[in-house]
Every structure is written in C-alpha cells, then in structure tokens.
N, C-alpha and C. Protein backbone atom coordinates (compact mmCIF):
# COMPACT_ATOMS: atom_id res chain seq x y z
N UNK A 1 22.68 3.95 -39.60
CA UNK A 1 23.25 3.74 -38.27
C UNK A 1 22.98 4.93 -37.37
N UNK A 2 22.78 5.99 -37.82
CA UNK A 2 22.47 7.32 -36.99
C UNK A 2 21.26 7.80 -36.79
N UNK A 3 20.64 6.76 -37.87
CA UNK A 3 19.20 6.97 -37.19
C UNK A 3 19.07 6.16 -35.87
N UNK A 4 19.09 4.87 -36.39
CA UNK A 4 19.44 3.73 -34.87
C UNK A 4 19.73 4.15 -33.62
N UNK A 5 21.55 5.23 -33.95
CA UNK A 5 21.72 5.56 -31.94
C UNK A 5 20.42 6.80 -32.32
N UNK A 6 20.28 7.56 -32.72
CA UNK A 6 18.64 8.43 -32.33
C UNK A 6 18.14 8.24 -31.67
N UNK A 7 17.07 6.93 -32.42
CA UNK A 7 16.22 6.62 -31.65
C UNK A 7 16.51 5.95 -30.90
N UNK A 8 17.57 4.72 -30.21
CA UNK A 8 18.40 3.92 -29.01
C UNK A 8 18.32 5.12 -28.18
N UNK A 9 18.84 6.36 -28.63
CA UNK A 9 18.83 8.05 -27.15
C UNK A 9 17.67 8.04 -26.59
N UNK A 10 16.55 8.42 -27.77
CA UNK A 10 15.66 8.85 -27.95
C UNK A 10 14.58 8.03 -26.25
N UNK A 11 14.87 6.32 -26.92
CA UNK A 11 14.16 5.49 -26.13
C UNK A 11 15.01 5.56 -24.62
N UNK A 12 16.20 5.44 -24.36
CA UNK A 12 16.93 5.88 -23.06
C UNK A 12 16.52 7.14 -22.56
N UNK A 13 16.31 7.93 -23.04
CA UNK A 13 15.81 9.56 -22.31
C UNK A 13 14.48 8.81 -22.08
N UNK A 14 13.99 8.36 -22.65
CA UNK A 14 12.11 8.29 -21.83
C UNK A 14 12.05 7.57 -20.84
N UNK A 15 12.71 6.50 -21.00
CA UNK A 15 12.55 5.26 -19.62
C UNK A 15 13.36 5.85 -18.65
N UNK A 16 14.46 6.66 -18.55
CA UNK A 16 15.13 7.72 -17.62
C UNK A 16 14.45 8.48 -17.30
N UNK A 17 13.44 9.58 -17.78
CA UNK A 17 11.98 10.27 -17.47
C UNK A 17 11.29 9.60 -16.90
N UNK A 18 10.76 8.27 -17.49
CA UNK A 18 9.73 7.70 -16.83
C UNK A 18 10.16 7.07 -15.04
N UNK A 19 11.30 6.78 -15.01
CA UNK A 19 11.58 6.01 -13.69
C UNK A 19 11.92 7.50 -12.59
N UNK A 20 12.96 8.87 -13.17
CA UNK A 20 12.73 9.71 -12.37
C UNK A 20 11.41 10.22 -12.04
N UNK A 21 10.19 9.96 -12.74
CA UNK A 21 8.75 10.52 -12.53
C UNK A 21 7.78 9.97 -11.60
N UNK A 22 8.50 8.35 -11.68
CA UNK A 22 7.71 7.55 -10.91
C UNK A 22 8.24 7.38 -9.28
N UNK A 23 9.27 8.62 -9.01
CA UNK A 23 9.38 8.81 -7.75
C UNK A 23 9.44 9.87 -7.07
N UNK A 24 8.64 10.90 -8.23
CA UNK A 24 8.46 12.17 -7.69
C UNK A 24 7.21 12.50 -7.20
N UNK A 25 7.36 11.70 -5.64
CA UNK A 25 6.23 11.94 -4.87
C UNK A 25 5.67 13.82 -4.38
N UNK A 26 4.45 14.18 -4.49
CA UNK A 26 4.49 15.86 -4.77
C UNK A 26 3.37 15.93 -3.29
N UNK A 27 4.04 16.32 -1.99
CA UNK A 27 2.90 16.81 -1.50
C UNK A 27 1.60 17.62 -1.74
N UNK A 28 0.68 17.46 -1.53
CA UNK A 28 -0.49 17.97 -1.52
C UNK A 28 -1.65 18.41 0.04
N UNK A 29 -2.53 19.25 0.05
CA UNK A 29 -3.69 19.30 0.80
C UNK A 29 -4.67 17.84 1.11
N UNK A 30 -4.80 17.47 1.80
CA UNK A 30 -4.99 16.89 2.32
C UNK A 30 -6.80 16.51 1.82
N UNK A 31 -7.28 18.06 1.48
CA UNK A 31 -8.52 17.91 0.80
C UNK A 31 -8.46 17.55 -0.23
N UNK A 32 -6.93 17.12 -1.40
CA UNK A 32 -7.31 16.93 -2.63
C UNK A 32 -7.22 15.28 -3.03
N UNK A 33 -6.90 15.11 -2.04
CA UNK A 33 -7.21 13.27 -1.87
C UNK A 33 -8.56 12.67 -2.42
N UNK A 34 -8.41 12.04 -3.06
CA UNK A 34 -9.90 11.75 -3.72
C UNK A 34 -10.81 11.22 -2.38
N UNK A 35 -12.39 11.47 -2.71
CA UNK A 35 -13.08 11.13 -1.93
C UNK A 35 -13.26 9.81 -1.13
N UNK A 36 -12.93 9.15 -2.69
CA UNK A 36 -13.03 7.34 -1.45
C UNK A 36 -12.15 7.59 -0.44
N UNK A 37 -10.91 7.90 -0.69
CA UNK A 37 -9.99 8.02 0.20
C UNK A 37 -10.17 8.62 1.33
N UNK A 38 -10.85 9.70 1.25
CA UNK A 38 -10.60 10.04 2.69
C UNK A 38 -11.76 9.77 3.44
N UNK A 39 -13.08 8.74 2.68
CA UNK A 39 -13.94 8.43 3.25
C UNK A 39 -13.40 6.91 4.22
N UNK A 40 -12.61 6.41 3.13
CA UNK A 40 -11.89 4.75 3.34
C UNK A 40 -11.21 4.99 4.98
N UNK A 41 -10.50 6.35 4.96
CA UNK A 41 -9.69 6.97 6.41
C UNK A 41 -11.07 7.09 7.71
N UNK A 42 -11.94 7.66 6.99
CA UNK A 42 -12.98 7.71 8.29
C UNK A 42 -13.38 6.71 8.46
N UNK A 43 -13.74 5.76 7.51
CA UNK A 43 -14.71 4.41 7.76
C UNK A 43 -13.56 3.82 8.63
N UNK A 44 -12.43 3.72 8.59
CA UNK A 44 -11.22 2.26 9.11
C UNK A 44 -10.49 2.56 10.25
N UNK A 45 -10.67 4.04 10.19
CA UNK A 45 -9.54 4.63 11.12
C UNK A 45 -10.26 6.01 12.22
N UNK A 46 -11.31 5.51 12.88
CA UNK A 46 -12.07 6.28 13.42
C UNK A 46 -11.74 6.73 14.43
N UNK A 47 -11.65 8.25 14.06
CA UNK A 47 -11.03 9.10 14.84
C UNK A 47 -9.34 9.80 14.83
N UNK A 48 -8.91 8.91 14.09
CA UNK A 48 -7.71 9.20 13.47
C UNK A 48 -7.76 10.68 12.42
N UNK A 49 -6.76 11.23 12.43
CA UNK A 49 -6.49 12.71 11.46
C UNK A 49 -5.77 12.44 10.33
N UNK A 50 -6.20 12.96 8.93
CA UNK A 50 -5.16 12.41 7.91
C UNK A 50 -3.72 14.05 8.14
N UNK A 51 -2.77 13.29 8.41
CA UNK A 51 -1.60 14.74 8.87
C UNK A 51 -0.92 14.89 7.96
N UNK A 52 -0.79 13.99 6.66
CA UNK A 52 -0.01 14.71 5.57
C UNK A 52 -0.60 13.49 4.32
N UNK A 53 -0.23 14.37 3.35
CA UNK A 53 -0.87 13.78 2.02
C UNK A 53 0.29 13.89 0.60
N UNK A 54 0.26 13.13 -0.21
CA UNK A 54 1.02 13.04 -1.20
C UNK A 54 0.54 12.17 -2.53
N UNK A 55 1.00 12.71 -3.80
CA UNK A 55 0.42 11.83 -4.74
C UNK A 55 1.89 11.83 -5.76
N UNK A 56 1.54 10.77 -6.70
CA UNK A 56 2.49 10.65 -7.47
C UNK A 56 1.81 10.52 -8.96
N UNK A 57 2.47 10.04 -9.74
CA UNK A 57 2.08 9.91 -11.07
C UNK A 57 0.61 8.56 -11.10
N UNK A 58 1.31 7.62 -10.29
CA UNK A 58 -0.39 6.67 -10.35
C UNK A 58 -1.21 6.48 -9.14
N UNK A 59 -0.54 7.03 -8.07
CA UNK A 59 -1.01 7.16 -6.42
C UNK A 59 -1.32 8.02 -5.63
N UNK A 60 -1.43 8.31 -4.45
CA UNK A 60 -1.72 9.02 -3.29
C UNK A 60 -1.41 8.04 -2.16
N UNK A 61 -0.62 8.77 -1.18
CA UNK A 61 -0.09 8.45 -0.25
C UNK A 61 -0.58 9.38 1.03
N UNK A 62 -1.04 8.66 2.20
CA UNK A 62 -1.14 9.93 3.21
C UNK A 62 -0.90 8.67 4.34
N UNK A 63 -0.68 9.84 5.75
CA UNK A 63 0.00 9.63 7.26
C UNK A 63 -0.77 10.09 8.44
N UNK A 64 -1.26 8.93 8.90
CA UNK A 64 -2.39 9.90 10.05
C UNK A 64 -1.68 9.92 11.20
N UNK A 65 -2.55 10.90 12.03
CA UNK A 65 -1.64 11.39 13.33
C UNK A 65 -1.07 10.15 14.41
N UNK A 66 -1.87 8.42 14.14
CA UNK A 66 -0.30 7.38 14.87
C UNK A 66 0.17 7.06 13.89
N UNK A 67 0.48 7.42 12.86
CA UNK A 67 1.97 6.85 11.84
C UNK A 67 1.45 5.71 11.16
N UNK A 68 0.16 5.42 11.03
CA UNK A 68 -0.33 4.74 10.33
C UNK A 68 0.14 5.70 8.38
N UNK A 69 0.75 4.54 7.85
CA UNK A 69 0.68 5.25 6.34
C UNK A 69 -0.87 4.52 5.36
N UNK A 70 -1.30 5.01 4.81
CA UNK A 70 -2.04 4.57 3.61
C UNK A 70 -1.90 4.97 2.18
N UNK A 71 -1.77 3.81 1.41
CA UNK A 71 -1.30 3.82 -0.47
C UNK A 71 -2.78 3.73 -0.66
N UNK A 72 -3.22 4.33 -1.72
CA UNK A 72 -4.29 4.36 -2.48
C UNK A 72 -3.96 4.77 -4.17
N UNK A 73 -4.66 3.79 -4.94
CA UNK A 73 -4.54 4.25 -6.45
C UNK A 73 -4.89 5.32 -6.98
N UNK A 74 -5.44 6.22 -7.98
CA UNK A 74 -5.60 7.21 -8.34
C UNK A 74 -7.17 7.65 -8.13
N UNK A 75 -8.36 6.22 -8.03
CA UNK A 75 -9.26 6.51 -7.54
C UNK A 75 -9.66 6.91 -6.31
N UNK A 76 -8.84 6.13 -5.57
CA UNK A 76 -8.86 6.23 -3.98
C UNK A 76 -9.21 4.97 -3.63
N UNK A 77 -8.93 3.58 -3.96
CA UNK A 77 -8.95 2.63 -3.55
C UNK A 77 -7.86 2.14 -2.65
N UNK A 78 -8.01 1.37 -1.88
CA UNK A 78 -6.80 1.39 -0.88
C UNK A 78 -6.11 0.18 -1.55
N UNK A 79 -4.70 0.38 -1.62
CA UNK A 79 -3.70 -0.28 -1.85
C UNK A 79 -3.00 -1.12 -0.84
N UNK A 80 -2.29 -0.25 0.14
CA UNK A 80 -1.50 -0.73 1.47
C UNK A 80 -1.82 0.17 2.59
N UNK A 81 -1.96 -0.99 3.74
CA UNK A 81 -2.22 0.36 4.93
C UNK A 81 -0.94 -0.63 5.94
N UNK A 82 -0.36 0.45 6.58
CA UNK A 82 1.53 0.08 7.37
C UNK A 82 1.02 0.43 8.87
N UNK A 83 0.65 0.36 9.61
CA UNK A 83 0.80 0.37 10.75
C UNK A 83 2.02 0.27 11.61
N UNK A 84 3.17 0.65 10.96
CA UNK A 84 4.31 0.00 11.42
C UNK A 84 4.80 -0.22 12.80
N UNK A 85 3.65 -1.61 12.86
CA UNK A 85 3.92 -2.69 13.60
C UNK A 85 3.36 -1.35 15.58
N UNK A 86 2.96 -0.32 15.67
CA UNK A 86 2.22 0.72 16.35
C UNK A 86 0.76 -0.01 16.70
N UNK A 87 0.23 -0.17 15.61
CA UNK A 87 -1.04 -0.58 15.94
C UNK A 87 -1.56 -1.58 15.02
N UNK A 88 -2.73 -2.18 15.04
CA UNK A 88 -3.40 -3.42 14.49
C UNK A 88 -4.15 -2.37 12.94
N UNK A 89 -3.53 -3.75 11.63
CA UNK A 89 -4.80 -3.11 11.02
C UNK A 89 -6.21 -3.45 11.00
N UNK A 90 -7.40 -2.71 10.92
CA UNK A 90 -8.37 -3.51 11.18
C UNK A 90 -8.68 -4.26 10.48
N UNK A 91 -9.44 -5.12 11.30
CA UNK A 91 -10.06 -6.43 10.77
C UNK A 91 -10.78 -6.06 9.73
N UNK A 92 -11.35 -5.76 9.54
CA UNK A 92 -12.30 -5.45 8.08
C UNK A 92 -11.65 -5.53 7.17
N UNK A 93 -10.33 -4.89 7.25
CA UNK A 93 -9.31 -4.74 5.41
C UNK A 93 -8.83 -5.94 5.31
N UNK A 94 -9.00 -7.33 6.15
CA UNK A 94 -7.99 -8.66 6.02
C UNK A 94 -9.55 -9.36 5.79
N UNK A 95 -8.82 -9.76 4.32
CA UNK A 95 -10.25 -10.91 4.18
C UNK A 95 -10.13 -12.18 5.53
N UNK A 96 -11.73 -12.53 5.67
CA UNK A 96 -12.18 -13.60 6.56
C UNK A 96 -10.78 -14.47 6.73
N UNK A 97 -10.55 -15.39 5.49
CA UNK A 97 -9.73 -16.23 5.20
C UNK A 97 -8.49 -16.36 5.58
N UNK A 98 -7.98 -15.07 5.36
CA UNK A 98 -6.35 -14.85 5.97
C UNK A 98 -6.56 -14.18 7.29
N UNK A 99 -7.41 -13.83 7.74
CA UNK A 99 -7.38 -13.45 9.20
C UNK A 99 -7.73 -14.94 10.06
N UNK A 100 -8.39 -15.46 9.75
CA UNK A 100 -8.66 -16.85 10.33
C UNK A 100 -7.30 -18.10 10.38
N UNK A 101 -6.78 -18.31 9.10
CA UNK A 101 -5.46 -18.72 9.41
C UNK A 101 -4.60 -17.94 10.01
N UNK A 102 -4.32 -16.70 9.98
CA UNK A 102 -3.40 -16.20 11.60
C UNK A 102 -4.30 -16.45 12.81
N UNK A 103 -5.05 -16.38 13.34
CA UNK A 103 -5.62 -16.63 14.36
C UNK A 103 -5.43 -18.04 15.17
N UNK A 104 -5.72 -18.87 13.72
CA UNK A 104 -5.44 -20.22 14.38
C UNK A 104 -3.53 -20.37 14.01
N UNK A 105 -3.35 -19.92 13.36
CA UNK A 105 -1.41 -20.56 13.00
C UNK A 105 -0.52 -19.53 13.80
N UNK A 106 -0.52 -18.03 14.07
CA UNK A 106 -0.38 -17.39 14.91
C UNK A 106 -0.91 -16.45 16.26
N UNK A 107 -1.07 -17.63 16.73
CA UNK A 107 -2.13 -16.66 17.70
C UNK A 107 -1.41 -16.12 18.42
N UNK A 108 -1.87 -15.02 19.04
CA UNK A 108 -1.39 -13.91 19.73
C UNK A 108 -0.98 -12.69 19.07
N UNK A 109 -0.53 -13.05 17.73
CA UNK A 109 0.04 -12.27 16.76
C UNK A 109 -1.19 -11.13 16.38
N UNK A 110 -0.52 -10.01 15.88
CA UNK A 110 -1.35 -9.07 14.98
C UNK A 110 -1.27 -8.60 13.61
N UNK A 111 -2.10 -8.29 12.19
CA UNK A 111 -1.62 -8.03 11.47
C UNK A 111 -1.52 -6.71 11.30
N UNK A 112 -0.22 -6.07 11.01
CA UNK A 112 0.54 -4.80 11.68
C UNK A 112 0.53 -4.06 9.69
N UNK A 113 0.59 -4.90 8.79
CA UNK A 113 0.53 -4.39 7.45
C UNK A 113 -0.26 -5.41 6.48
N UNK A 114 -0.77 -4.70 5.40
CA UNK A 114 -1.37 -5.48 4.40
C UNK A 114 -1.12 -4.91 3.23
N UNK A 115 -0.86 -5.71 1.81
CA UNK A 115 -0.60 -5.04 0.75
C UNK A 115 -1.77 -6.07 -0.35
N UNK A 116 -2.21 -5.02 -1.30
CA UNK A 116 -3.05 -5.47 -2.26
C UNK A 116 -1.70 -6.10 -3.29
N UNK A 117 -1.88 -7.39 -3.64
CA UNK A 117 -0.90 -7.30 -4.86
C UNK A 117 -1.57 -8.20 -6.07
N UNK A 118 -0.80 -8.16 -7.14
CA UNK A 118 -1.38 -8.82 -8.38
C UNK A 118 -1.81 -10.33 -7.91
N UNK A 119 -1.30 -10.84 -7.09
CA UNK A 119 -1.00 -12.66 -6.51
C UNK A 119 -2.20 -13.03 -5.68
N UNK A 120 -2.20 -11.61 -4.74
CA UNK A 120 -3.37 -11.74 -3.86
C UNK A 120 -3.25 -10.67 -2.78
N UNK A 121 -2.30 -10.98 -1.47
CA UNK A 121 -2.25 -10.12 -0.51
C UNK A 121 -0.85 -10.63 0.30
N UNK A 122 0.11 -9.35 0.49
CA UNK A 122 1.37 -9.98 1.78
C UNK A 122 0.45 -9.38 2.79
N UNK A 123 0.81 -9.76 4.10
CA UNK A 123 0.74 -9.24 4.92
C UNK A 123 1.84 -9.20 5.92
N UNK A 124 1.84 -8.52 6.79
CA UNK A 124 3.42 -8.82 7.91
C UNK A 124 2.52 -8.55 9.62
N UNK A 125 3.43 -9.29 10.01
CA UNK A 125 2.80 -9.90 11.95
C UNK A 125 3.54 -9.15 12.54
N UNK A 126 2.95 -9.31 13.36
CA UNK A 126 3.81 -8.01 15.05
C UNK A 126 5.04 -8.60 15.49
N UNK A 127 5.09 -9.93 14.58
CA UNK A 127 6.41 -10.87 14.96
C UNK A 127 7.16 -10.34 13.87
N UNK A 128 7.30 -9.52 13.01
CA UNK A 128 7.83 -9.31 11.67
C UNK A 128 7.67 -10.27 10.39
N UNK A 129 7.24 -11.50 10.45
CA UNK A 129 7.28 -12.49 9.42
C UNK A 129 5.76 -11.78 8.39
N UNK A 130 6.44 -12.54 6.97
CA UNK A 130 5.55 -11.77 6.31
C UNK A 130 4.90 -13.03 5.28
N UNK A 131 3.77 -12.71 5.61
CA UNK A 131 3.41 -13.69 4.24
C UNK A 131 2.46 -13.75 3.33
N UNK A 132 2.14 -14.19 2.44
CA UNK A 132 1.39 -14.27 1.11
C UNK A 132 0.79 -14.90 0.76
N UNK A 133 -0.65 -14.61 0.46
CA UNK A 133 -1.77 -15.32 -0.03
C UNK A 133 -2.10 -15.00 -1.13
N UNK A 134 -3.16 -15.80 -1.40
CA UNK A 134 -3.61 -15.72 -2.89
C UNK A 134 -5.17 -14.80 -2.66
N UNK A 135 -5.82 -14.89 -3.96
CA UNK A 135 -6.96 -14.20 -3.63
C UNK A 135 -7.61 -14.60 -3.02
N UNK A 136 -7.89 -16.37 -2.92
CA UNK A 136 -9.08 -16.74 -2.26
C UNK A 136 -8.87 -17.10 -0.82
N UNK A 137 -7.60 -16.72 -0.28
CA UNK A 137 -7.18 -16.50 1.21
C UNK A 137 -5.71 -17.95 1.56
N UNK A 138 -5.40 -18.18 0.70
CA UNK A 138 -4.51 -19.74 1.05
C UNK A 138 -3.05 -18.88 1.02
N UNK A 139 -2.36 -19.74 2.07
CA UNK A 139 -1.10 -19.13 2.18
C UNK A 139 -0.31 -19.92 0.78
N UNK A 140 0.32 -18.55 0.36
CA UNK A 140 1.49 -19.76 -0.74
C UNK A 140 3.04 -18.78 -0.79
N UNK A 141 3.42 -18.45 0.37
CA UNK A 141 4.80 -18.02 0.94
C UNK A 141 5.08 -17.67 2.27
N UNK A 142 6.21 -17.77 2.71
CA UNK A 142 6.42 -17.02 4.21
C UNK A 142 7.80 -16.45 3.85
N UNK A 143 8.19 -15.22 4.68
CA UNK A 143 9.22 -14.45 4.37
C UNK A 143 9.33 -14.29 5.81
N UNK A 144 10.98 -14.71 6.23
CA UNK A 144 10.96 -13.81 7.11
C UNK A 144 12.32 -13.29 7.78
C-alpha cells in the first residue's frame, strides 16, 4: 500500500510540473525566434516590426508593433495569427476555400483571426462570430 500512495505522489508531482511548465511563457530576443518565423513575419506582415518575443516549452509567441500576436510551433511554423479584430489577416494564411465562403456568406466582413487546429481551422470575423472548418475548407460550426 505504500508503495501505491509513492508512486499515486510520485505521478501527481509530474502532471503538477508538467501543467505549471506548460505556462511558463519565458521572454526572449527577438533574434532567437527560429528562422521560418521571422521570415513567415516578413513574408505576411510587410513592414511590420516583431516588438516582443516569447517561447514556451512547445512554442514561440511574438507581438508586432499593431498588436498583431503570432503562435508558432517550435519550428517556426505558424500556428495562430490574432489581429485583434485592428487589422485584416492576410489573405494568403486563409485557404482559397474558407476565404471564399466568407466572401460570399459574409460579405463585408473581415477575417480578424485564424487558428491551425487538429479539425482544420477556427477563424473569427470583424463581427466577432467564430467559425470552423475542416481541412478541405467546409464549414462544420459557428460560435458566437
């Protein structure tokens, strides 16, 4: 039985480590951003400054000078870019598919955020509503 609570501690101290670790975001230089990354910032965001940088245990996070945020994985692939709802993200990061159904289902609207996810992609509108596609661009949620 005393081995049992042991290891029952043992396994509670790690997943308590592991969840305080996975939010100990650690600023960094701005140069130590991996390369895609800060190439992904020049290619999308031209002319924009990256003004602060951060990484965590599986990410990098940085903030350019309009408050645009960008998530990138440990390679430097882009994850999420937030525009919060300031400016448009560009067209290039919204596949054909889901930019074409907002165009025709919300027009006027802009897409203000995009997130890579396991499903496919959320995105959120200048109207706040948020919604979810799959990979090959079909809506299959609305949140709002």
């Amino acid at each position: 039985m005393k081995k049992f609570k042991f290891f029952l501690m043992a396994v509670i101290c790690l997943v308590v480590s592991n969840v305080a670790k996975a939010d100990d975001d650690t600023p960094i230089p701005v140069e130590q951003l991996p390369a895609a990354a800060k190439s992904f910032v020049h290619s999308n965001f031209e002319g924009r400054k990256i003004i602060y940088a951060e990484m965590d245990w599986d990410s990098y996070e940085c903030r350019l000078d309009n408050g645009t945020k960008v998530k990138f994985d440990r390679r430097g692939t882009w994850k999420k870019v937030d525009c919060e709802g300031m400016t448009v993200v560009p067209a290039a990061l919204v596949p054909a598919a889901i930019l074409q159904y907002v165009n025709v289902n919300f027009a006027g609207c802009r897409v203000t955020k995009i997130d890579k996810e396991h499903h496919g992609y959320d995105i959120e509108l200048s109207n706040d509503l948020e919604l979810k596609f799959n990979h090959q661009g079909m809506l299959i949620g609305i949140d709002d």
